[in-house]
N, C-alpha and C. Protein backbone atom coordinates (compact mmCIF):
# COMPACT_ATOMS: atom_id res chain seq x y z
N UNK A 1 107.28 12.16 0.27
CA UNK A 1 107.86 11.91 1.59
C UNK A 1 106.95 10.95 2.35
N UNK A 2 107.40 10.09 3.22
CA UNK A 2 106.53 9.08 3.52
C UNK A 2 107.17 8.85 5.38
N UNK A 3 106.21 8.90 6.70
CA UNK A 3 106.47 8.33 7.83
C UNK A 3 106.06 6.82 7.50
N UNK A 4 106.79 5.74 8.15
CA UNK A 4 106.34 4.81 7.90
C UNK A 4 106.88 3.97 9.19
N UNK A 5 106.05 2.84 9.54
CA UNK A 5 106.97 2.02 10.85
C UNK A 5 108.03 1.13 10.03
N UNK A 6 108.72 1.18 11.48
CA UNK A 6 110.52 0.33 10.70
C UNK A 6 109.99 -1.12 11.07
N UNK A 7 109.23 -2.21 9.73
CA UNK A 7 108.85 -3.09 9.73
C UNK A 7 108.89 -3.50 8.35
N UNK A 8 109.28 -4.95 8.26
CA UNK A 8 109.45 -5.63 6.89
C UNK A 8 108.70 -4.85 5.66
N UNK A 9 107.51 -4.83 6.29
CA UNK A 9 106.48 -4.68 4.80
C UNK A 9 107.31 -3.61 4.05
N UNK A 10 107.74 -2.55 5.19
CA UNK A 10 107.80 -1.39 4.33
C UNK A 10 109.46 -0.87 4.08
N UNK A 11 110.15 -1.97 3.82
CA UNK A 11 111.69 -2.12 3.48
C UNK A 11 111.77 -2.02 1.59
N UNK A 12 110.88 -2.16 1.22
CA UNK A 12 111.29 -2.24 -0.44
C UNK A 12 110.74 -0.98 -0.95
N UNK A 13 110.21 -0.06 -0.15
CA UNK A 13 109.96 1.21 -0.03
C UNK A 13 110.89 1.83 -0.42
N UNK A 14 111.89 1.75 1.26
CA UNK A 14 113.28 2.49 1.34
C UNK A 14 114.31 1.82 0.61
N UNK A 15 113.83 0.45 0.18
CA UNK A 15 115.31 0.09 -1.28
C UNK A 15 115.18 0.75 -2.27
N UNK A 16 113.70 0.82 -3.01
CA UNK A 16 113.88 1.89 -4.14
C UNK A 16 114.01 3.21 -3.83
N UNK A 17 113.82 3.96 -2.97
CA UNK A 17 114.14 5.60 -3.12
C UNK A 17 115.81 5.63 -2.39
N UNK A 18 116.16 5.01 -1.52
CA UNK A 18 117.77 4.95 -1.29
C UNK A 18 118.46 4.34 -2.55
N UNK A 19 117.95 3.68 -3.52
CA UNK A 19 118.73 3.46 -4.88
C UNK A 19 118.89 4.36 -6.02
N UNK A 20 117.57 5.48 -5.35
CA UNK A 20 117.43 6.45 -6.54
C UNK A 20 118.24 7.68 -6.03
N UNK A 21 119.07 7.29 -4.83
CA UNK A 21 119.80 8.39 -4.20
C UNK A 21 119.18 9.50 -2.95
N UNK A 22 118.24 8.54 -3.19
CA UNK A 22 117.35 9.56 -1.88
C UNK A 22 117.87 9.82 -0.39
N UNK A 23 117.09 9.81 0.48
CA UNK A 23 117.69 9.95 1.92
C UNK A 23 116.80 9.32 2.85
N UNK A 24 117.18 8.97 3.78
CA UNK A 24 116.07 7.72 4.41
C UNK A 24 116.57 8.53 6.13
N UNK A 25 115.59 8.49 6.89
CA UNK A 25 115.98 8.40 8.70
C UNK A 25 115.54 6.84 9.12
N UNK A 26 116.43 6.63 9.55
CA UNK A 26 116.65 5.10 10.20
C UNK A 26 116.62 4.87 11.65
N UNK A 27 116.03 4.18 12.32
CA UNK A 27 116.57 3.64 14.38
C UNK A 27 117.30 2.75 13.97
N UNK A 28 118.78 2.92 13.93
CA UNK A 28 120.08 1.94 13.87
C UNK A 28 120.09 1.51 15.33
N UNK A 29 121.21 0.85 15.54
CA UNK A 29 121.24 -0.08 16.96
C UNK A 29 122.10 0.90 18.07
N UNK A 30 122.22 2.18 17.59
CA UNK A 30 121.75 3.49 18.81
C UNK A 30 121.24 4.10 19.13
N UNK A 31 120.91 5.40 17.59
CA UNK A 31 120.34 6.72 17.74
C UNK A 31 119.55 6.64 16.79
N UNK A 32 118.58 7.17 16.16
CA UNK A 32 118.26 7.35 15.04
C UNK A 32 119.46 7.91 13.60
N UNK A 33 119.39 7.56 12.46
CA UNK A 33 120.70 8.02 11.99
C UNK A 33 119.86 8.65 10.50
N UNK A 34 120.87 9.44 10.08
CA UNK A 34 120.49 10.06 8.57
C UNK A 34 121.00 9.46 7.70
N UNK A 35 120.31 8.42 7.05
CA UNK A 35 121.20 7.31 5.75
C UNK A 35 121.08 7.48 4.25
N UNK A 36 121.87 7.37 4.02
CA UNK A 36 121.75 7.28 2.25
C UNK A 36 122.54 5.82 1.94
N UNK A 37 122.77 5.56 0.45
CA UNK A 37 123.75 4.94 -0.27
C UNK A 37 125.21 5.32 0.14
N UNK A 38 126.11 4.83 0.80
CA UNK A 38 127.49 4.95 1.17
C UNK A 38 128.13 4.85 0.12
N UNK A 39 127.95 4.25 -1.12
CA UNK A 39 128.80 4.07 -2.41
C UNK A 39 128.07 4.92 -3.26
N UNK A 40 127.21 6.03 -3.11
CA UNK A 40 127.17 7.12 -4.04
C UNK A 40 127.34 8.36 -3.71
N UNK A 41 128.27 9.27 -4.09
CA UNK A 41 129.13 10.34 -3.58
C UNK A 41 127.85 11.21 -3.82
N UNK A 42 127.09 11.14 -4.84
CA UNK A 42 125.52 12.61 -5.04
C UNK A 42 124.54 12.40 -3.50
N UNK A 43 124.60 10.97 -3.10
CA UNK A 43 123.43 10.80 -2.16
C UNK A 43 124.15 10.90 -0.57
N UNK A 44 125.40 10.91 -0.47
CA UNK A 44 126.24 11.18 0.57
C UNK A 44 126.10 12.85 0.93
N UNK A 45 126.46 13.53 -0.24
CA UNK A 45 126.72 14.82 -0.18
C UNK A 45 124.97 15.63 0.08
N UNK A 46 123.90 14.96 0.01
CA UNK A 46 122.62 15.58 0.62
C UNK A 46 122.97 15.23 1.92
N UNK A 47 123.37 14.39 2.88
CA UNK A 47 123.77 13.99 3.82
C UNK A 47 124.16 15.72 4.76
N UNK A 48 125.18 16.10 4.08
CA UNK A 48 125.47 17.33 4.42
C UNK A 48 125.34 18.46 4.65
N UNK A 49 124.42 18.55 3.12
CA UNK A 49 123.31 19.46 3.19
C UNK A 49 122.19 20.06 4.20
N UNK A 50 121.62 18.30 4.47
CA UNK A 50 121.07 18.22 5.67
C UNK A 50 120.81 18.27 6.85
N UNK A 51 122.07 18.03 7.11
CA UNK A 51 122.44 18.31 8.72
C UNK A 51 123.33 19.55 9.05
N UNK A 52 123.63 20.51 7.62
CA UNK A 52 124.70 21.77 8.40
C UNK A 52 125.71 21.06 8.36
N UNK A 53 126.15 20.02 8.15
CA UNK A 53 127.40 19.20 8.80
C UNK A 53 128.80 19.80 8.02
N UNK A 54 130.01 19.90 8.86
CA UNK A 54 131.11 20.47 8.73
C UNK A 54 131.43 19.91 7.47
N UNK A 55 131.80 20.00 6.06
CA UNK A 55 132.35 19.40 5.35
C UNK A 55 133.76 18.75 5.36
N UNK A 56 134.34 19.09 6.26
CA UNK A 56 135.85 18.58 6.37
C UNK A 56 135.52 17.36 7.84
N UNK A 57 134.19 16.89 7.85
CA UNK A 57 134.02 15.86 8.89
C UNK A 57 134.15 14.56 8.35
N UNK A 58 134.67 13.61 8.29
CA UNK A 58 133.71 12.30 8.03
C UNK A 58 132.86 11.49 8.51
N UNK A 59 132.01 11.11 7.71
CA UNK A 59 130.86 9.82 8.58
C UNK A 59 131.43 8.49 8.60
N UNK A 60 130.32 8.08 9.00
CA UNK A 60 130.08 6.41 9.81
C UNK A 60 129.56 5.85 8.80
N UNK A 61 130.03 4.94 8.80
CA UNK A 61 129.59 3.47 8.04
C UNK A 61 128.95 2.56 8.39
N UNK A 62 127.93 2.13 8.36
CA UNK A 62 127.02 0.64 8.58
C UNK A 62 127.10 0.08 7.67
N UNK A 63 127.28 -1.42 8.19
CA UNK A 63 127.48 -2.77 7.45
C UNK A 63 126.75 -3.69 8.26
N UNK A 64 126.20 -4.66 7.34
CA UNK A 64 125.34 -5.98 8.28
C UNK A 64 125.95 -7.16 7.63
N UNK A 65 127.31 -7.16 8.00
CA UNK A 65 128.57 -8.28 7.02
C UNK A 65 129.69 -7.79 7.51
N UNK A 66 130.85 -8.50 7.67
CA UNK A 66 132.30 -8.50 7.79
C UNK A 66 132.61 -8.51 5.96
N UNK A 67 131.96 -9.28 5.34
CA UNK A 67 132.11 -9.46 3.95
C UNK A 67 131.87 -8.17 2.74
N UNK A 68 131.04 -7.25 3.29
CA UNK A 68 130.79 -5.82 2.45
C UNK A 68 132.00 -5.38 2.45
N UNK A 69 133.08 -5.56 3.95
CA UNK A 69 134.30 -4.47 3.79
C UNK A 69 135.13 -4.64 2.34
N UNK A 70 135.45 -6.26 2.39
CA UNK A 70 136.07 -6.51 1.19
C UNK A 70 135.31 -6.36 -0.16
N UNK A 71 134.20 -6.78 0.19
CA UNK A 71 133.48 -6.33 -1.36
C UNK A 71 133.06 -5.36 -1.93
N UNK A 72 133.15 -4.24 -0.93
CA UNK A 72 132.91 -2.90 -1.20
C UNK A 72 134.45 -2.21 -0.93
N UNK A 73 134.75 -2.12 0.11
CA UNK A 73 135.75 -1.42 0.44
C UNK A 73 137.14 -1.63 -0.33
N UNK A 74 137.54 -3.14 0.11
CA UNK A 74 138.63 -3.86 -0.48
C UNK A 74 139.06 -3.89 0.68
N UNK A 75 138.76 -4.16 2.07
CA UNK A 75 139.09 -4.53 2.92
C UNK A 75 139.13 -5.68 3.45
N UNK A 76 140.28 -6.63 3.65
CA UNK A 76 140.48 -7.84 3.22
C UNK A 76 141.14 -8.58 4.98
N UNK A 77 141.06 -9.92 4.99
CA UNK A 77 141.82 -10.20 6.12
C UNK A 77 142.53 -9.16 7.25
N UNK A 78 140.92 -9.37 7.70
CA UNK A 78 141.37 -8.50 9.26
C UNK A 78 142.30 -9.18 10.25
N UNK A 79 142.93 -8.63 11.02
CA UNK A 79 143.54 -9.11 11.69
C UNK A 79 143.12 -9.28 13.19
N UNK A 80 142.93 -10.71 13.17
CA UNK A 80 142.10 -11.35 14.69
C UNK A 80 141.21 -10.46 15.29
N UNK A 81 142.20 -9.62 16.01
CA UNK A 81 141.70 -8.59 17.25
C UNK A 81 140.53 -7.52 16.69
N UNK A 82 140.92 -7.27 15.64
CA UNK A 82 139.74 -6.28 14.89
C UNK A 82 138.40 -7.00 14.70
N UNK A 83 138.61 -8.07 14.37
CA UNK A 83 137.49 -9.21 13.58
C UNK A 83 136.55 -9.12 15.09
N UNK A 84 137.60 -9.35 16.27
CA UNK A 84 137.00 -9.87 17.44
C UNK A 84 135.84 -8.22 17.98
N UNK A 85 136.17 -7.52 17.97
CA UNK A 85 136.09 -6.04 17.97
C UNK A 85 134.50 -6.09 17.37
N UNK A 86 134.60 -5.75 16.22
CA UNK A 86 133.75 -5.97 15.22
C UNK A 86 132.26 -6.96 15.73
N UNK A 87 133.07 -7.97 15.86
CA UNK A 87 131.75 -8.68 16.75
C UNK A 87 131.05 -9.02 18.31
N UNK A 88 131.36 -8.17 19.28
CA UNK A 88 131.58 -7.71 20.35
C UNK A 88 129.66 -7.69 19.75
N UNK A 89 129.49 -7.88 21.30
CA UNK A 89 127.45 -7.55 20.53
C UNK A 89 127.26 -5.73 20.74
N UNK A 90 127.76 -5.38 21.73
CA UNK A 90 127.47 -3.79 22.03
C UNK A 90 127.91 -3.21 20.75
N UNK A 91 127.53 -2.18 20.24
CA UNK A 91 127.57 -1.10 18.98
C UNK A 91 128.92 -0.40 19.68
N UNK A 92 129.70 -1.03 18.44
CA UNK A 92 131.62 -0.41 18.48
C UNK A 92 131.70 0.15 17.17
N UNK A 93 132.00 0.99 16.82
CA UNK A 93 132.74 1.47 15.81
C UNK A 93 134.35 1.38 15.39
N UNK A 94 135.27 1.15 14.12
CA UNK A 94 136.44 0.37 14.30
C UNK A 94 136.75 1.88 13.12
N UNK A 95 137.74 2.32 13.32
CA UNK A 95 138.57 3.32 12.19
C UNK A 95 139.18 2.27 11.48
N UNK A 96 139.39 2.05 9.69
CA UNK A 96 140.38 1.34 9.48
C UNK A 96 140.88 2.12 8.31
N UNK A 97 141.84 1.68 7.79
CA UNK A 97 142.51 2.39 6.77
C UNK A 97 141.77 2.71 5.49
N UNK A 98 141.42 3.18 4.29
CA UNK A 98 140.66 3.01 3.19
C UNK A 98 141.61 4.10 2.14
N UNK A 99 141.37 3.48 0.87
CA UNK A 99 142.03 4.30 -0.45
C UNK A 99 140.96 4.69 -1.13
N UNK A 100 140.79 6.09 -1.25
CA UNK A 100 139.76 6.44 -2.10
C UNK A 100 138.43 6.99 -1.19
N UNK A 101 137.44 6.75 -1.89
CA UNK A 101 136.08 6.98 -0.85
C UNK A 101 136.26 8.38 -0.26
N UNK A 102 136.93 9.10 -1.09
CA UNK A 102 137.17 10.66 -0.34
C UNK A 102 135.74 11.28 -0.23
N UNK A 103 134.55 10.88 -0.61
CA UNK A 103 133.48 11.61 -0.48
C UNK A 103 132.87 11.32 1.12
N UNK A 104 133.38 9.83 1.38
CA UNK A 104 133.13 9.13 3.26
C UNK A 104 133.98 10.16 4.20
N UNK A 105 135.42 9.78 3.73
CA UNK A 105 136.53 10.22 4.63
C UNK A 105 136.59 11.57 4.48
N UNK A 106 136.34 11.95 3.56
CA UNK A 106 136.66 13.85 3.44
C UNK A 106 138.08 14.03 3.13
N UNK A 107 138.90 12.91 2.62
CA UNK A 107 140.15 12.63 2.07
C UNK A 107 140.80 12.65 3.21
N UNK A 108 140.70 11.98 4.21
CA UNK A 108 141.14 11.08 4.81
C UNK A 108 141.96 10.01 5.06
N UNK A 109 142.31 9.64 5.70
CA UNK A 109 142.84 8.09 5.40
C UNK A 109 141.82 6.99 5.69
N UNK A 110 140.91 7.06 6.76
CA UNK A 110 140.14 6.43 7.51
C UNK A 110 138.50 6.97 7.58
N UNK A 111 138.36 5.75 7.32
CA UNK A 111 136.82 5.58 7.61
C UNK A 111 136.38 4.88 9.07
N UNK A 112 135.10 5.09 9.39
CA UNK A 112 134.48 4.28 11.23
C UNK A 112 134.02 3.32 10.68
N UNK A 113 133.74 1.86 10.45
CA UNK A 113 132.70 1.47 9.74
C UNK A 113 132.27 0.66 11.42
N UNK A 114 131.14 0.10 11.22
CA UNK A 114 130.29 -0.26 12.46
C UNK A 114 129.30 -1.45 11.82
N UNK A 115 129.30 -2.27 12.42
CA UNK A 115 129.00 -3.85 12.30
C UNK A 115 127.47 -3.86 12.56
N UNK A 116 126.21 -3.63 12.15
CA UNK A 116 125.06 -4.28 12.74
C UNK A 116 124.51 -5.23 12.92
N UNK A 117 124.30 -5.75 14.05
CA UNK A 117 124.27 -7.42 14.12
C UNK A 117 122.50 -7.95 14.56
N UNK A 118 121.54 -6.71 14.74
CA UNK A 118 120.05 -7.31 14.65
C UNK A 118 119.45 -6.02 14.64
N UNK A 119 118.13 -6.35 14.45
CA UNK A 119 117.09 -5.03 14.01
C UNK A 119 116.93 -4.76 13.14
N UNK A 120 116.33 -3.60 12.69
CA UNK A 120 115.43 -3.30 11.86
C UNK A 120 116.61 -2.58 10.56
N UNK A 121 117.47 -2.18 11.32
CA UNK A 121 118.74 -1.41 10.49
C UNK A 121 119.00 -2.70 10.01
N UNK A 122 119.43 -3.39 10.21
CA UNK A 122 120.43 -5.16 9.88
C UNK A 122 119.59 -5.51 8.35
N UNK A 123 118.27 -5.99 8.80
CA UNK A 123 117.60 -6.10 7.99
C UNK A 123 117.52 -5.09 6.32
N UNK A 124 117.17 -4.21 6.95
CA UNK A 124 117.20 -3.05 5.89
C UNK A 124 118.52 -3.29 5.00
N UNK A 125 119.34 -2.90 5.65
CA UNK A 125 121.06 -3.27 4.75
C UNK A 125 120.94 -4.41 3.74
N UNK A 126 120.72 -5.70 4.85
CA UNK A 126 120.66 -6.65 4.03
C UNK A 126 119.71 -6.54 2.84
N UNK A 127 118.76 -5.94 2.65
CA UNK A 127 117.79 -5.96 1.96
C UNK A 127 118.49 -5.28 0.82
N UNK A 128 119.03 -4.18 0.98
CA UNK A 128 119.46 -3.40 0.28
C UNK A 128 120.61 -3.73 -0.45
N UNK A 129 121.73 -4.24 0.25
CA UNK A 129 122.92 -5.26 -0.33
C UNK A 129 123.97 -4.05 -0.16
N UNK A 130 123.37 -3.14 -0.27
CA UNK A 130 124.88 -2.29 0.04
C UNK A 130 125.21 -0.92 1.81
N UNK A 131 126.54 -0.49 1.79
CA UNK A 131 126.63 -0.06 3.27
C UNK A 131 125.68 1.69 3.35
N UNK A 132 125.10 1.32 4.43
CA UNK A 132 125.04 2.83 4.57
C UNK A 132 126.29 3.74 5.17
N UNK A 133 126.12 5.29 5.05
CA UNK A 133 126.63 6.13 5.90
C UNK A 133 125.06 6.70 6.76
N UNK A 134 125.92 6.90 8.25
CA UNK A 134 124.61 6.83 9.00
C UNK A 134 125.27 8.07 10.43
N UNK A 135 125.38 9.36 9.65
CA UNK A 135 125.45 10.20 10.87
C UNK A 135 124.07 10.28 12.20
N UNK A 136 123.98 10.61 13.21
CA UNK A 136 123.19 10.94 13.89
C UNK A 136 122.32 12.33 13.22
N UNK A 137 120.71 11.78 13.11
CA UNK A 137 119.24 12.56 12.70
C UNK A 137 119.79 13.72 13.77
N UNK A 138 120.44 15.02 13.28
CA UNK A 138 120.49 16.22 13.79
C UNK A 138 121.11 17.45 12.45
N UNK A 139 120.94 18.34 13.10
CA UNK A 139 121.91 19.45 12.61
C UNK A 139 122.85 19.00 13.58
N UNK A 140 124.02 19.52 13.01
CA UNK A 140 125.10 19.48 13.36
C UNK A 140 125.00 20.74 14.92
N UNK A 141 125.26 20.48 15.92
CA UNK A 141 125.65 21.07 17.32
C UNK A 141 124.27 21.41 17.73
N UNK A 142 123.11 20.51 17.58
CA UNK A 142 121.84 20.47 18.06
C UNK A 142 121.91 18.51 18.65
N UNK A 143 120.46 18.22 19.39
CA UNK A 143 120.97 17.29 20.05
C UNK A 143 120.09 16.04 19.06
N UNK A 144 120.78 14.55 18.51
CA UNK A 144 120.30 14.34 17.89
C UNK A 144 118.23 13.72 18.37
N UNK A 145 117.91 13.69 17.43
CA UNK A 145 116.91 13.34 17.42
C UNK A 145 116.36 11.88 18.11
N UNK A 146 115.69 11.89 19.10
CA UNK A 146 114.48 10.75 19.95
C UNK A 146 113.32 9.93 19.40
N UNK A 147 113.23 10.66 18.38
CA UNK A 147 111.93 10.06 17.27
C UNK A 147 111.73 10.70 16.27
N UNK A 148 111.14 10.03 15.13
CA UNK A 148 111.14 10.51 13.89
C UNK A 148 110.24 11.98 13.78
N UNK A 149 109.91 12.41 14.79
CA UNK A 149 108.78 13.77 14.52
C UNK A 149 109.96 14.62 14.86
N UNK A 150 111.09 14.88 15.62
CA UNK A 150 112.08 15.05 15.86
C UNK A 150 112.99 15.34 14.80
N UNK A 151 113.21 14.00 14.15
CA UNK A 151 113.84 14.47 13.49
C UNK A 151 113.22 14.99 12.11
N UNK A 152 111.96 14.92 11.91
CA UNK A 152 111.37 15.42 11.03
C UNK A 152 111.20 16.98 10.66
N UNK A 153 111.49 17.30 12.38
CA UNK A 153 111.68 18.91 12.28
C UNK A 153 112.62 19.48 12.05
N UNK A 154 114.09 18.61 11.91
CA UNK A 154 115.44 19.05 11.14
C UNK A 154 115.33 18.83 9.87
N UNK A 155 114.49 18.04 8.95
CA UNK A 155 115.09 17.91 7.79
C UNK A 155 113.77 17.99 6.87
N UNK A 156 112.25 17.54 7.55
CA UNK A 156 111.21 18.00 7.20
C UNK A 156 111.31 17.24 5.19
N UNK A 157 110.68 17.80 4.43
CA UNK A 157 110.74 16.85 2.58
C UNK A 157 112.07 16.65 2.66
N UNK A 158 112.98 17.18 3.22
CA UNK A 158 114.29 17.20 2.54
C UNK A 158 114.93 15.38 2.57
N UNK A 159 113.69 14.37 3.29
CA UNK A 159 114.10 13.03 3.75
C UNK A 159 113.02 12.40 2.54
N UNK A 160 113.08 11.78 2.23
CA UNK A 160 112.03 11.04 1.39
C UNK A 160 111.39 9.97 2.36
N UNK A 161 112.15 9.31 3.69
CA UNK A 161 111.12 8.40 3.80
C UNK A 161 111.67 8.21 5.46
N UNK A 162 110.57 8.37 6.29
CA UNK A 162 110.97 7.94 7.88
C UNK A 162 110.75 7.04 8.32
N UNK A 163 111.69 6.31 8.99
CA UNK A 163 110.95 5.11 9.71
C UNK A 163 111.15 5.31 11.19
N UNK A 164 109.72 4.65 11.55
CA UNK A 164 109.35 5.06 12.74
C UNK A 164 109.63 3.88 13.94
N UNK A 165 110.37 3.93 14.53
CA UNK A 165 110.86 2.90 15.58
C UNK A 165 110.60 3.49 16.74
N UNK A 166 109.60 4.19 16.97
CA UNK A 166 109.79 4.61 18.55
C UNK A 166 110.65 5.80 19.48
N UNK A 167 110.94 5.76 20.54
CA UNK A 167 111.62 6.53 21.20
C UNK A 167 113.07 5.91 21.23
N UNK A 168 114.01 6.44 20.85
CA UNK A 168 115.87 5.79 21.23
C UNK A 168 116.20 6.70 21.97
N UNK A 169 116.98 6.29 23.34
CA UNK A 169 117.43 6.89 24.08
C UNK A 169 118.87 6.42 23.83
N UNK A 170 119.26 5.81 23.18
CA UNK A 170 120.54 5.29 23.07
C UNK A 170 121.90 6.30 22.94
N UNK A 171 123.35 5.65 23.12
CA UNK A 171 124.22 6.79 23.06
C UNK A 171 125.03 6.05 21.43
N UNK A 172 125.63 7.29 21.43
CA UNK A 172 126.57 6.94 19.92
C UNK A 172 127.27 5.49 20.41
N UNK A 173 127.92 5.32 19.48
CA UNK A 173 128.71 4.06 19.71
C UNK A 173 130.08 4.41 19.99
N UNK A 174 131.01 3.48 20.53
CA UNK A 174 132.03 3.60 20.85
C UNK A 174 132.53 3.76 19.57
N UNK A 175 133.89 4.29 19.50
CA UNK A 175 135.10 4.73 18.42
C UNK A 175 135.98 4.27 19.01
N UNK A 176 136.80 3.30 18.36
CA UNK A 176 138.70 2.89 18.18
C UNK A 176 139.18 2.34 17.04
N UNK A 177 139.94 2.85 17.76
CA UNK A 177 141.67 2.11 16.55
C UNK A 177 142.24 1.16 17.31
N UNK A 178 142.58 0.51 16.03
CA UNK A 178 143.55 -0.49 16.66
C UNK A 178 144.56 -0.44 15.81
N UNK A 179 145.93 -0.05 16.81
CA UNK A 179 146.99 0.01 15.99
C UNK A 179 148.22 -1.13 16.54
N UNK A 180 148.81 -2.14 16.05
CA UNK A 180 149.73 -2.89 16.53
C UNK A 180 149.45 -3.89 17.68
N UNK A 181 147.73 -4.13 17.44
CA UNK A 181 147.64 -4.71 18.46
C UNK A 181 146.69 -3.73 19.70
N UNK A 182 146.99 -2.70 20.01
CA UNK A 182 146.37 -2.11 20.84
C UNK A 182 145.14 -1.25 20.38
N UNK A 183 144.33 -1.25 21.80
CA UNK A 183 143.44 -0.46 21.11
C UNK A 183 143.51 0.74 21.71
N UNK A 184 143.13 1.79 20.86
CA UNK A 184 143.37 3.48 21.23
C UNK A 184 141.72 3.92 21.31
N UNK A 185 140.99 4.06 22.19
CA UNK A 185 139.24 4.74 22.31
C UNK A 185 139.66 6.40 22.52
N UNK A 186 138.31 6.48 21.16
CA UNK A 186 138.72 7.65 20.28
C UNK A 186 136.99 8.25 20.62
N UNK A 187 136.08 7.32 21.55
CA UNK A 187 135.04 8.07 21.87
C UNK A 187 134.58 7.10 22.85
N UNK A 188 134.21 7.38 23.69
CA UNK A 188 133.50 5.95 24.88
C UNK A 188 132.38 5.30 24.34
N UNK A 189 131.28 6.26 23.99
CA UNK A 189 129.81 5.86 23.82
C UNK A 189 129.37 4.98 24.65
N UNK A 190 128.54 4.28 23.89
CA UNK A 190 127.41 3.24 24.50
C UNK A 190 128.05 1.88 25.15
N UNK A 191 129.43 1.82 24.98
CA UNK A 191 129.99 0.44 25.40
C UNK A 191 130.15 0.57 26.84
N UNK A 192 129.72 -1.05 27.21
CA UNK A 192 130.06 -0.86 28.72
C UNK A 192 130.80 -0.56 29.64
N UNK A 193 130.93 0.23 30.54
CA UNK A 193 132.63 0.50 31.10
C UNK A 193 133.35 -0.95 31.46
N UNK A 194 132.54 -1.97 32.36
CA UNK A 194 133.02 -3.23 32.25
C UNK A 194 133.37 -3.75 30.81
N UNK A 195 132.63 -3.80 30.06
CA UNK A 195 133.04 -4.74 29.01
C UNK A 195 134.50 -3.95 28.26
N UNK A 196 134.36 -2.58 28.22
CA UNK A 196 135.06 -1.85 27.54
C UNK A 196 136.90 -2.02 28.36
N UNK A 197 136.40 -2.19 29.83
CA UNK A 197 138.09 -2.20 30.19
C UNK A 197 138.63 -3.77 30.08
N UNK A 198 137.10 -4.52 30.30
CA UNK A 198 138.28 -6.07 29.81
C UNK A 198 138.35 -6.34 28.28
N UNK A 199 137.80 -5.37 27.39
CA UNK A 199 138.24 -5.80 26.13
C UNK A 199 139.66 -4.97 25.92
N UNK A 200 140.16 -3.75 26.37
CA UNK A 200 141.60 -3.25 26.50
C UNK A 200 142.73 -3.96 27.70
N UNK A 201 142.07 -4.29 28.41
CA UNK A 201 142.79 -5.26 29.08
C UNK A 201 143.79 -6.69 28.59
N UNK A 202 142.25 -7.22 27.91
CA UNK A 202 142.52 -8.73 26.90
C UNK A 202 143.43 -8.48 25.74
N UNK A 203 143.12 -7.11 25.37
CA UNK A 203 144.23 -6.68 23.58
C UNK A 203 145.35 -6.41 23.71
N UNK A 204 145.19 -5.73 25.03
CA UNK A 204 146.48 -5.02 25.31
C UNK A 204 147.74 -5.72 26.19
N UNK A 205 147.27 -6.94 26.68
CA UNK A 205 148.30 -7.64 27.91
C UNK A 205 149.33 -8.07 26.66
């Protein structure tokens, strides 16, 4: 098990033990989050383990690409308004449709996936080449974790490797759908109330 600061040197660290299926705590561009490999159903399901988490829940997806959806997902030509969504700089989360991936969705139809566009998370991904799943560093109906000693006391060896970014006071990210054009907010979070009513404003006229 290793604390370590969330800095270049120590990114090829967390590529080999997240390849070997391990479990990593991350400062994503909200909260601190609990990450594994998103495309391996063994390193997802410690995910669960870990946090108490409801099994009939699904997680969140991080991507540092519009291009992983299709190359991982098979999610192909978004349509405008989503694309636009997606790249909004505030941390949005987008529900979209997905076949398969029942170990994400919990057999589902839909997955959140969420766009990272700088930091130390961005980096990492890229490094790594593939998406994380990235619930919030907690047990499930405890409050998530402020720093890695924090969350070290929820999950303690059960993480192979922490990275240490400091204090996040940040809130989850926003959640929507967009169906037909409109958008439906399925959680407020961290998005601005300004930015958030002229982006339903702009989709929706």
């Amino acid at each position: 098990m290793h604390i370590v600061k969330a800095s270049k040197e120590f990114i090829p660290l967390g590529v080999n033990l997240l390849s070997k299926d391990l479990v990593g705590v991350f400062p994503t561009d909200t909260l601190y989050g609990i990450c594994s490999n998103a495309l391996s159903p063994k390193a997802v399901e410690k995910i669960y383990t870990l946090k108490w988490r409801n099994p009939k829940k699904p997680l969140i997806v991080l991507i540092s690409s519009l291009h992983q959806l299709g190359e991982y997902f098979g999610i192909k030509n978004l349509p405008k308004e989503v694309e636009k969504i997606f790249l909004l700089s505030e941390p949005i989360s987008v529900l979209l449709e997905v076949k398969g991936f029942d170990w994400i969705s919990r057999g589902g139809k839909f997955i959140a996936f969420r766009l990272v566009k700088k930091g130390f998370i961005k980096e990492f991904i890229d490094a790594f080449g593939k998406p994380l799943v990235a619930p919030s560093a907690n047990w499930e109906g405890y409050p998530p974790a402020k720093d890695v000693f924090q969350a070290f006391n929820y999950f303690g060896g059960g993480v192979s490797i922490y990275y240490n970014g400091g204090v996040l006071k940040g809130s989850p990210s926003t959640l929507v759908r967009v169906d037909k054009g409109k958008i439906e907010v399925l959680r407020k979070g961290a998005l601005s109330t300004k930015t958030l009513e002229s982006l339903i404003k702009a989709k929706n006229a």
